[in-house]
C-alpha atoms as a PDB file:
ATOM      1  CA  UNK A   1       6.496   2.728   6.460  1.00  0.00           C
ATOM      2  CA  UNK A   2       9.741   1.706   4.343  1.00  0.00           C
ATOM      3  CA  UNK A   3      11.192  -2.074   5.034  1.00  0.00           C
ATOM      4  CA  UNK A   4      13.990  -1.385   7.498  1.00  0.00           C
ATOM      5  CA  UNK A   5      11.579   0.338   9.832  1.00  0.00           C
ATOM      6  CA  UNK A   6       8.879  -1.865   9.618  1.00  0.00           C
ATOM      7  CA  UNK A   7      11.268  -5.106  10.355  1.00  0.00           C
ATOM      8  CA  UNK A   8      12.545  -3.133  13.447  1.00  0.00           C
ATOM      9  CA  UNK A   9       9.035  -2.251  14.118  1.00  0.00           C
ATOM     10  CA  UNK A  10       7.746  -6.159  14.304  1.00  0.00           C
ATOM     11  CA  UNK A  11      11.456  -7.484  15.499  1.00  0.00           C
ATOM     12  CA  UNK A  12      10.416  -5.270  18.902  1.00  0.00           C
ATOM     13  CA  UNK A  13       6.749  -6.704  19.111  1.00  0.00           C
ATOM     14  CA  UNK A  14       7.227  -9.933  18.110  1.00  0.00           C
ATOM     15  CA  UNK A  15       7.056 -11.669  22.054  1.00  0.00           C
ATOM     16  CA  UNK A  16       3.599  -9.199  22.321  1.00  0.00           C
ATOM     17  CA  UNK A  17       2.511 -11.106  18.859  1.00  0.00           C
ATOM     18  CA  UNK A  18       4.089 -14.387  20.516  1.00  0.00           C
ATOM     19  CA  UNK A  19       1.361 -14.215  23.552  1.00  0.00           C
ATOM     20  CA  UNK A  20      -1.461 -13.946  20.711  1.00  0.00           C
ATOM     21  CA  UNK A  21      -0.571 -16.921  18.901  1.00  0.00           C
ATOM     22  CA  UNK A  22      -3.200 -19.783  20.570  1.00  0.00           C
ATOM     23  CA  UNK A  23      -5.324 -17.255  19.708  1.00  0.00           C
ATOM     24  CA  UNK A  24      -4.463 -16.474  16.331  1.00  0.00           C
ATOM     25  CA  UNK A  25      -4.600 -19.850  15.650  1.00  0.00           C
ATOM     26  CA  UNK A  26      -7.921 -20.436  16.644  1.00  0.00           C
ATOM     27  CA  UNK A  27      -9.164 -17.306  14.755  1.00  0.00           C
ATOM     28  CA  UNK A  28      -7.654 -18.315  11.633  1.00  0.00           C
ATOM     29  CA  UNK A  29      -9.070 -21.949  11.357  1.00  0.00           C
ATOM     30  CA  UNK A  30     -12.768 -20.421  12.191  1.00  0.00           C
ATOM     31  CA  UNK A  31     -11.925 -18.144   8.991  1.00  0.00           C
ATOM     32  CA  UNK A  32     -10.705 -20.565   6.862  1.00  0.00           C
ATOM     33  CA  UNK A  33     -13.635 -22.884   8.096  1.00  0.00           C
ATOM     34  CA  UNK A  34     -16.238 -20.115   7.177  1.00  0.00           C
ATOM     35  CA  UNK A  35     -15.216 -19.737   3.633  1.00  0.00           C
ATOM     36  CA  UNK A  36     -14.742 -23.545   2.509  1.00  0.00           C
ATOM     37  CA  UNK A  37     -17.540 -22.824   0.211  1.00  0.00           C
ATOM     38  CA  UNK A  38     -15.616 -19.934  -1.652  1.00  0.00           C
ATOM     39  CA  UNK A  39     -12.166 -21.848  -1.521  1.00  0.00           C
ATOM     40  CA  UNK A  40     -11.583 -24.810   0.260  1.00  0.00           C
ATOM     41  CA  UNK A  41      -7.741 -24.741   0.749  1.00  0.00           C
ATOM     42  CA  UNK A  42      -7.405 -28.452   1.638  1.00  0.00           C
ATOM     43  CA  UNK A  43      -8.017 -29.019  -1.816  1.00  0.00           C
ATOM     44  CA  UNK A  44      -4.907 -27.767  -2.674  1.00  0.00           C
ATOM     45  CA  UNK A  45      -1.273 -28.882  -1.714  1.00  0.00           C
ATOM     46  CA  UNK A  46       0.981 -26.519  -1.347  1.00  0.00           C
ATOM     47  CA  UNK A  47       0.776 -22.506  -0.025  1.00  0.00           C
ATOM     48  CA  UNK A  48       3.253 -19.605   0.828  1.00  0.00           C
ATOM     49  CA  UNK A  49       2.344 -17.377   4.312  1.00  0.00           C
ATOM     50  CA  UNK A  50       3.406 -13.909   3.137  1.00  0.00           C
ATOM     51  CA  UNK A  51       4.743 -12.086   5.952  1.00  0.00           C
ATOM     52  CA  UNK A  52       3.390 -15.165   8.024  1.00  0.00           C
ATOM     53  CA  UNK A  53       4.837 -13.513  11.502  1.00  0.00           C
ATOM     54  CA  UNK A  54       4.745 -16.077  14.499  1.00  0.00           C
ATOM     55  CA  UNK A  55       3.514 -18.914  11.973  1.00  0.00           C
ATOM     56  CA  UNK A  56       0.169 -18.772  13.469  1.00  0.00           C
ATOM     57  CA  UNK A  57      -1.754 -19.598  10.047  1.00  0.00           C
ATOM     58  CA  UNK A  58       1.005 -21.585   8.900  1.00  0.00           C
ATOM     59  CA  UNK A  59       0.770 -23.577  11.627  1.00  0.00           C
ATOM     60  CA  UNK A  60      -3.253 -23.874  11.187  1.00  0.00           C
ATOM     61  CA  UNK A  61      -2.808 -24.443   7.142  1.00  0.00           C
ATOM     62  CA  UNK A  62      -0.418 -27.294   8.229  1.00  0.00           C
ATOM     63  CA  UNK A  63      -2.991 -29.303  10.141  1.00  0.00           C
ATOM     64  CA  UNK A  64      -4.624 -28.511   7.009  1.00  0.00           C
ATOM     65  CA  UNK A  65      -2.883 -30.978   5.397  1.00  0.00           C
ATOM     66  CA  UNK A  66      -0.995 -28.597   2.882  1.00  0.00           C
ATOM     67  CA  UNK A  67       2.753 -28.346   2.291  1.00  0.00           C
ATOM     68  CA  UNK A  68       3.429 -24.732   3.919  1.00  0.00           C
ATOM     69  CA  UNK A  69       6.389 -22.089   3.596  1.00  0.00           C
ATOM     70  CA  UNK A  70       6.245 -18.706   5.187  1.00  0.00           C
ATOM     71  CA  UNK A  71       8.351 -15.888   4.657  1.00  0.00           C
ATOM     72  CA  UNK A  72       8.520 -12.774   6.754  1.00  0.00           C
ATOM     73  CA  UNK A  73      11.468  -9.599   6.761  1.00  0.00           C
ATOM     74  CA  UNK A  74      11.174  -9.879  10.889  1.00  0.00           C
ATOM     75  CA  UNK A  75      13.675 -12.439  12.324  1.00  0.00           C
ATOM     76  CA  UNK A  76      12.375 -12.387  15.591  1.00  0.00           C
ATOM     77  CA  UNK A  77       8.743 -13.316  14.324  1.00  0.00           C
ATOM     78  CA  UNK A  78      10.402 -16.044  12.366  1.00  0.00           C
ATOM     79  CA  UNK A  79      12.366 -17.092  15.393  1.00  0.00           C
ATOM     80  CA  UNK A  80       8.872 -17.637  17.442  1.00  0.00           C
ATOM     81  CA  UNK A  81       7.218 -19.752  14.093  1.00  0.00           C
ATOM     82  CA  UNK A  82      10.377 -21.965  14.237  1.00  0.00           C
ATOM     83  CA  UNK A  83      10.121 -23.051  17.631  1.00  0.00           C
ATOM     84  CA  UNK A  84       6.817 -23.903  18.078  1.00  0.00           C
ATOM     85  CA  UNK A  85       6.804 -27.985  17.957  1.00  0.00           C
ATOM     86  CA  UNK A  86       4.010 -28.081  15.963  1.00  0.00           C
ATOM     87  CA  UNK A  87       5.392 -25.922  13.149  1.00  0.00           C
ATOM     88  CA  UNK A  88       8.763 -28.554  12.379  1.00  0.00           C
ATOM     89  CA  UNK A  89       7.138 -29.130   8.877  1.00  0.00           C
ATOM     90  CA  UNK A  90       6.826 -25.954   7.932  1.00  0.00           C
ATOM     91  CA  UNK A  91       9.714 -24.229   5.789  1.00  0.00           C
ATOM     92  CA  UNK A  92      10.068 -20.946   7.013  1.00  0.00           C
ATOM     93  CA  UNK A  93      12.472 -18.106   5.242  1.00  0.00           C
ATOM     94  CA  UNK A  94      13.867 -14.697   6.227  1.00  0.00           C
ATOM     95  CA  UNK A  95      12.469 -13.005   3.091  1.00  0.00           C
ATOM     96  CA  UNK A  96      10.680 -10.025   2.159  1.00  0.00           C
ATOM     97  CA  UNK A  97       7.768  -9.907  -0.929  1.00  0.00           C
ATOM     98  CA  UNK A  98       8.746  -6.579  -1.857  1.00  0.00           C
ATOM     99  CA  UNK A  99      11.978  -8.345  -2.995  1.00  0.00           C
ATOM    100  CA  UNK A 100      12.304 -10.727  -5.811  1.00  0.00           C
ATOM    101  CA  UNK A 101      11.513 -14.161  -3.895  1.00  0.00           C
ATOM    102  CA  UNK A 102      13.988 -17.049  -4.414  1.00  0.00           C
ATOM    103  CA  UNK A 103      10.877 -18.984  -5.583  1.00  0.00           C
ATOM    104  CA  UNK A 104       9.897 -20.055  -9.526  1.00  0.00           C
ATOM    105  CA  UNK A 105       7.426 -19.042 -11.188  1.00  0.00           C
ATOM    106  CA  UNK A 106       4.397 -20.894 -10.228  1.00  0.00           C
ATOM    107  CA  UNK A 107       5.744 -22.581  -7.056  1.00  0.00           C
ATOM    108  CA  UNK A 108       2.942 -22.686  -4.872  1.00  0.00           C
ATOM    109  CA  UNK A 109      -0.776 -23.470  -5.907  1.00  0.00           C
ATOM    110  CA  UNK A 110      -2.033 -20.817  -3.564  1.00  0.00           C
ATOM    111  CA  UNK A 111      -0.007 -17.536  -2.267  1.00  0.00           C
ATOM    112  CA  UNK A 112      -1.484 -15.733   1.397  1.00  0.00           C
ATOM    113  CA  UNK A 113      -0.809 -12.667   2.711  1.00  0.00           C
ATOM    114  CA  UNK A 114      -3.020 -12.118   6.604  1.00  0.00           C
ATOM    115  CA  UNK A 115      -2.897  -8.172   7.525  1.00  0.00           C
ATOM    116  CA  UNK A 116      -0.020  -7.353   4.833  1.00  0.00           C
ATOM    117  CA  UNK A 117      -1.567  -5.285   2.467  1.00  0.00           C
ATOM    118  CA  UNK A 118      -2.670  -2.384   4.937  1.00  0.00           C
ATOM    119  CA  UNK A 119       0.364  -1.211   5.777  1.00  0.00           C
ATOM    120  CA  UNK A 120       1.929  -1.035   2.648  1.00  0.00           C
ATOM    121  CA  UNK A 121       1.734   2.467   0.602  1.00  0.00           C
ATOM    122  CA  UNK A 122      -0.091   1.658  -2.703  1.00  0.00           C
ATOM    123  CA  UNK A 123       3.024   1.187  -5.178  1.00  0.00           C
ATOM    124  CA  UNK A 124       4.190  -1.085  -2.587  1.00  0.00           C
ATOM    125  CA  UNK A 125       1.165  -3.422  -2.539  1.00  0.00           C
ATOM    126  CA  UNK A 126       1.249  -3.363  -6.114  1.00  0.00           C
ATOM    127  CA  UNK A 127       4.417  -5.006  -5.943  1.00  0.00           C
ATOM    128  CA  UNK A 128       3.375  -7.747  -3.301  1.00  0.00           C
ATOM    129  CA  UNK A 129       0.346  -8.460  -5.451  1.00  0.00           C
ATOM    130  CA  UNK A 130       2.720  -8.634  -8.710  1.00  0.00           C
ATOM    131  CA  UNK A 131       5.223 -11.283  -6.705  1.00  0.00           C
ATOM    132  CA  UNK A 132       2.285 -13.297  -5.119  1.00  0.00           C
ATOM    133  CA  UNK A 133       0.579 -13.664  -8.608  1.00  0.00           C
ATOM    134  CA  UNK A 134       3.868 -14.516 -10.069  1.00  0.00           C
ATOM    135  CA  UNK A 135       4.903 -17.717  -7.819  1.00  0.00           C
ATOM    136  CA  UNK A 136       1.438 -18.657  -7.178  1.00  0.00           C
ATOM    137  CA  UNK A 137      -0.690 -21.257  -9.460  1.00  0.00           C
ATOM    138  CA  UNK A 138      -4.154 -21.322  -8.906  1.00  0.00           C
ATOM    139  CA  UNK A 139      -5.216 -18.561  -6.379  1.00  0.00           C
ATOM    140  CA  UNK A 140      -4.245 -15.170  -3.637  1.00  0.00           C
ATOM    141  CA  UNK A 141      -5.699 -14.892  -0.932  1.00  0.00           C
ATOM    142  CA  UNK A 142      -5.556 -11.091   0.788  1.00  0.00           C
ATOM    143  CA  UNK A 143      -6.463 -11.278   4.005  1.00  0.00           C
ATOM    144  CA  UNK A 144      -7.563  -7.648   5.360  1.00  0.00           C
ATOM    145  CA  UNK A 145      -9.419  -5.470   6.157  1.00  0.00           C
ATOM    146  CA  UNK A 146     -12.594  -4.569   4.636  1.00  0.00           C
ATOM    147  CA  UNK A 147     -14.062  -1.293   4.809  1.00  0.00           C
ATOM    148  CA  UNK A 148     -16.331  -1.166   7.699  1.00  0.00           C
ATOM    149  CA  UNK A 149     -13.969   1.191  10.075  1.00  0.00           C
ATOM    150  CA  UNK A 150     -13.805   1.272  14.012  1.00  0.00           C
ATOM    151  CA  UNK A 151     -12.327   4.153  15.790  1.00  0.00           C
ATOM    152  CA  UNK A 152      -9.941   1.975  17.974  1.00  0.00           C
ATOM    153  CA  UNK A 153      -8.132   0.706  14.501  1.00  0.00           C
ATOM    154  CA  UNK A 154      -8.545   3.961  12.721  1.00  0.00           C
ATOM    155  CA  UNK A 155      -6.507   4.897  15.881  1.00  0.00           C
ATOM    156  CA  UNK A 156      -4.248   2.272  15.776  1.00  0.00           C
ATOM    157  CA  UNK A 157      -3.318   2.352  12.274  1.00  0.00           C
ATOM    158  CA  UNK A 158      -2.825   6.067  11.993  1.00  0.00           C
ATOM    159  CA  UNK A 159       0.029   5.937  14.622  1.00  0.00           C
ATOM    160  CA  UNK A 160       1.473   2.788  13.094  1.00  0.00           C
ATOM    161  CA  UNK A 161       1.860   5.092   9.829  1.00  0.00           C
ATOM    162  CA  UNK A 162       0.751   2.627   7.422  1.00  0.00           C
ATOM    163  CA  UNK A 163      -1.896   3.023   4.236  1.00  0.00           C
ATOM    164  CA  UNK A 164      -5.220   1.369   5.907  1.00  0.00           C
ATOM    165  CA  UNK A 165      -7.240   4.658   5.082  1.00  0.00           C
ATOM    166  CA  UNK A 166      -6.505   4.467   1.365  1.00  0.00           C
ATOM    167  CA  UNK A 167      -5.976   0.691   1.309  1.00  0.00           C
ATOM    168  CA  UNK A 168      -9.753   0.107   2.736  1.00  0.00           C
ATOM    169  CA  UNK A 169     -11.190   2.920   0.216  1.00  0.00           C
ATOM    170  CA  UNK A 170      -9.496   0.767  -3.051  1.00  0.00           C
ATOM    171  CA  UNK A 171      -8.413  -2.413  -1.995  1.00  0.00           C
ATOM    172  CA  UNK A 172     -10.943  -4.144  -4.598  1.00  0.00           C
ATOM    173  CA  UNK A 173     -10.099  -1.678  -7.912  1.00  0.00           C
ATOM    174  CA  UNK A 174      -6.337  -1.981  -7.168  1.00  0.00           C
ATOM    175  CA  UNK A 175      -6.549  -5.730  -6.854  1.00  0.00           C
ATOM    176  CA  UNK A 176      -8.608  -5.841  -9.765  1.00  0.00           C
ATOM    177  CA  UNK A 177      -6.286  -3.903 -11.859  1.00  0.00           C
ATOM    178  CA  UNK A 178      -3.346  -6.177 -10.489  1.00  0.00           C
ATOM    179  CA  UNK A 179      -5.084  -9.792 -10.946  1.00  0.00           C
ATOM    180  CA  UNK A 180      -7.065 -11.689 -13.626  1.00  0.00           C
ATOM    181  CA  UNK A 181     -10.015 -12.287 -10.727  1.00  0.00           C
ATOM    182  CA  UNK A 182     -11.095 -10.581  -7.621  1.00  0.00           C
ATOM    183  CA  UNK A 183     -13.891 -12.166  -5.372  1.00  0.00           C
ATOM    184  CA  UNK A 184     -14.809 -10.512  -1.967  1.00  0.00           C
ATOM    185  CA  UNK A 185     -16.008 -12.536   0.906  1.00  0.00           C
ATOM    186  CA  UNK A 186     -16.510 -10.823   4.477  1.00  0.00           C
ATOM    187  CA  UNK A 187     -15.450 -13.335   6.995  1.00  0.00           C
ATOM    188  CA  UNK A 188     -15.637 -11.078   9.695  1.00  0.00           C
ATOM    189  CA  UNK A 189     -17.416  -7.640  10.701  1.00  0.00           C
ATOM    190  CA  UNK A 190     -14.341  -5.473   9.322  1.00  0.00           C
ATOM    191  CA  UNK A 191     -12.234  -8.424   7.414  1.00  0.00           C
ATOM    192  CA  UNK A 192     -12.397  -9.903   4.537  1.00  0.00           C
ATOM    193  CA  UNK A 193     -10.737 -12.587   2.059  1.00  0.00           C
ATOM    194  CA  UNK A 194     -10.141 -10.759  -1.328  1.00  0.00           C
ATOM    195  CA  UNK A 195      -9.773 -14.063  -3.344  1.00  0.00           C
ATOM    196  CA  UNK A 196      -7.456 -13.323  -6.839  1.00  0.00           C
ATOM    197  CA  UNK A 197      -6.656 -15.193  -9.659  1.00  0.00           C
ATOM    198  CA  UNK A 198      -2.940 -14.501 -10.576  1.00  0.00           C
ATOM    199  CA  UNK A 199      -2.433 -12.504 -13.727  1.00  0.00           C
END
């Protein structure tokens, strides 16, 4: 799916993703919870949210105690982050990854990207990977899918057009060929955490 058509795409679901967001919320501190062991992200202080959405794990990486910015090429996503109370420390940009951020080098000690990668076409992930490794310090975190399929998504994500099929079949090799590092850690029955080391 190309950018323009994929902002229009999430710019008409974002109130669906709005009613999701307690949710979402509570989903992504259980994750980020269950792999303290592998990378504790309060040890850290600051993080970028790539294509961070309704500001769900922003909001979550917040309480956190980490200085957050997320990005995201949907307005109207952005639009339900910003005016959530709890999200008023959180600097959030109309920006898109596959673009050359307005970030240094190095910015943030940790770059994360939460159900990104799959529905980018593989030259395109490359590139997200590339611009995540190049303003983040210490660590990426991909957030996706692993590849234990279910029919339901298989569904879902063949009508939505994206790359999940391939993505799931390579998503370690292409990281690995992108970053210094690549450490896999299932945090959920079809999800993982691919943890990188920037380049």
């Amino acid at each position: 799916m190309d950018i323009k058509n994929s902002s229009s795409l999430f710019n008409s679901i974002a109130p669906i993703y709005g009613l999701f967001y307690k949710w979402q919320k509570k989903r992504f501190a259980e994750v980020i919870q269950g792999v303290e062991k592998e990378l504790d992200l309060s040890s850290f202080k600051t993080i970028i949210d790539i294509g961070c959405g309704t500001g769900a794990l922003c909001s979550v990486l917040n309480e956190k105690g980490l200085a957050v910015t997320g990005i995201d090429p949907a307005k109207k996503m952005l639009k339900i982050a910003e005016d959530k109370p709890e999200n008023k420390n959180i600097n959030f940009f109309h920006a898109n990854v596959l673009e050359t951020l307005q970030f240094s080098d190095r910015s943030f000690d940790v770059a994360i990207a939460s159900y990104v990668a799959h529905g980018l076409k593989a030259e395109k992930r490359k590139q997200m990977y590339a611009e995540m490794s190049r303003v983040a310090k210490h660590r990426v975190v991909i957030y996706d899918y692993n590849d234990n399929r279910s029919l339901l998504t298989s569904m879902i994500e063949w009508i939505e057009g994206g790359d999940y099929f391939h993505f799931i079949r390579n998503a370690e090799s292409e990281m690995k060929v992108c970053f210094s590092d690549v450490e896999v850690v299932n945090v959920d029955v079809r999800a993982a955490w691919y943890i990188c080391k920037p380049a």
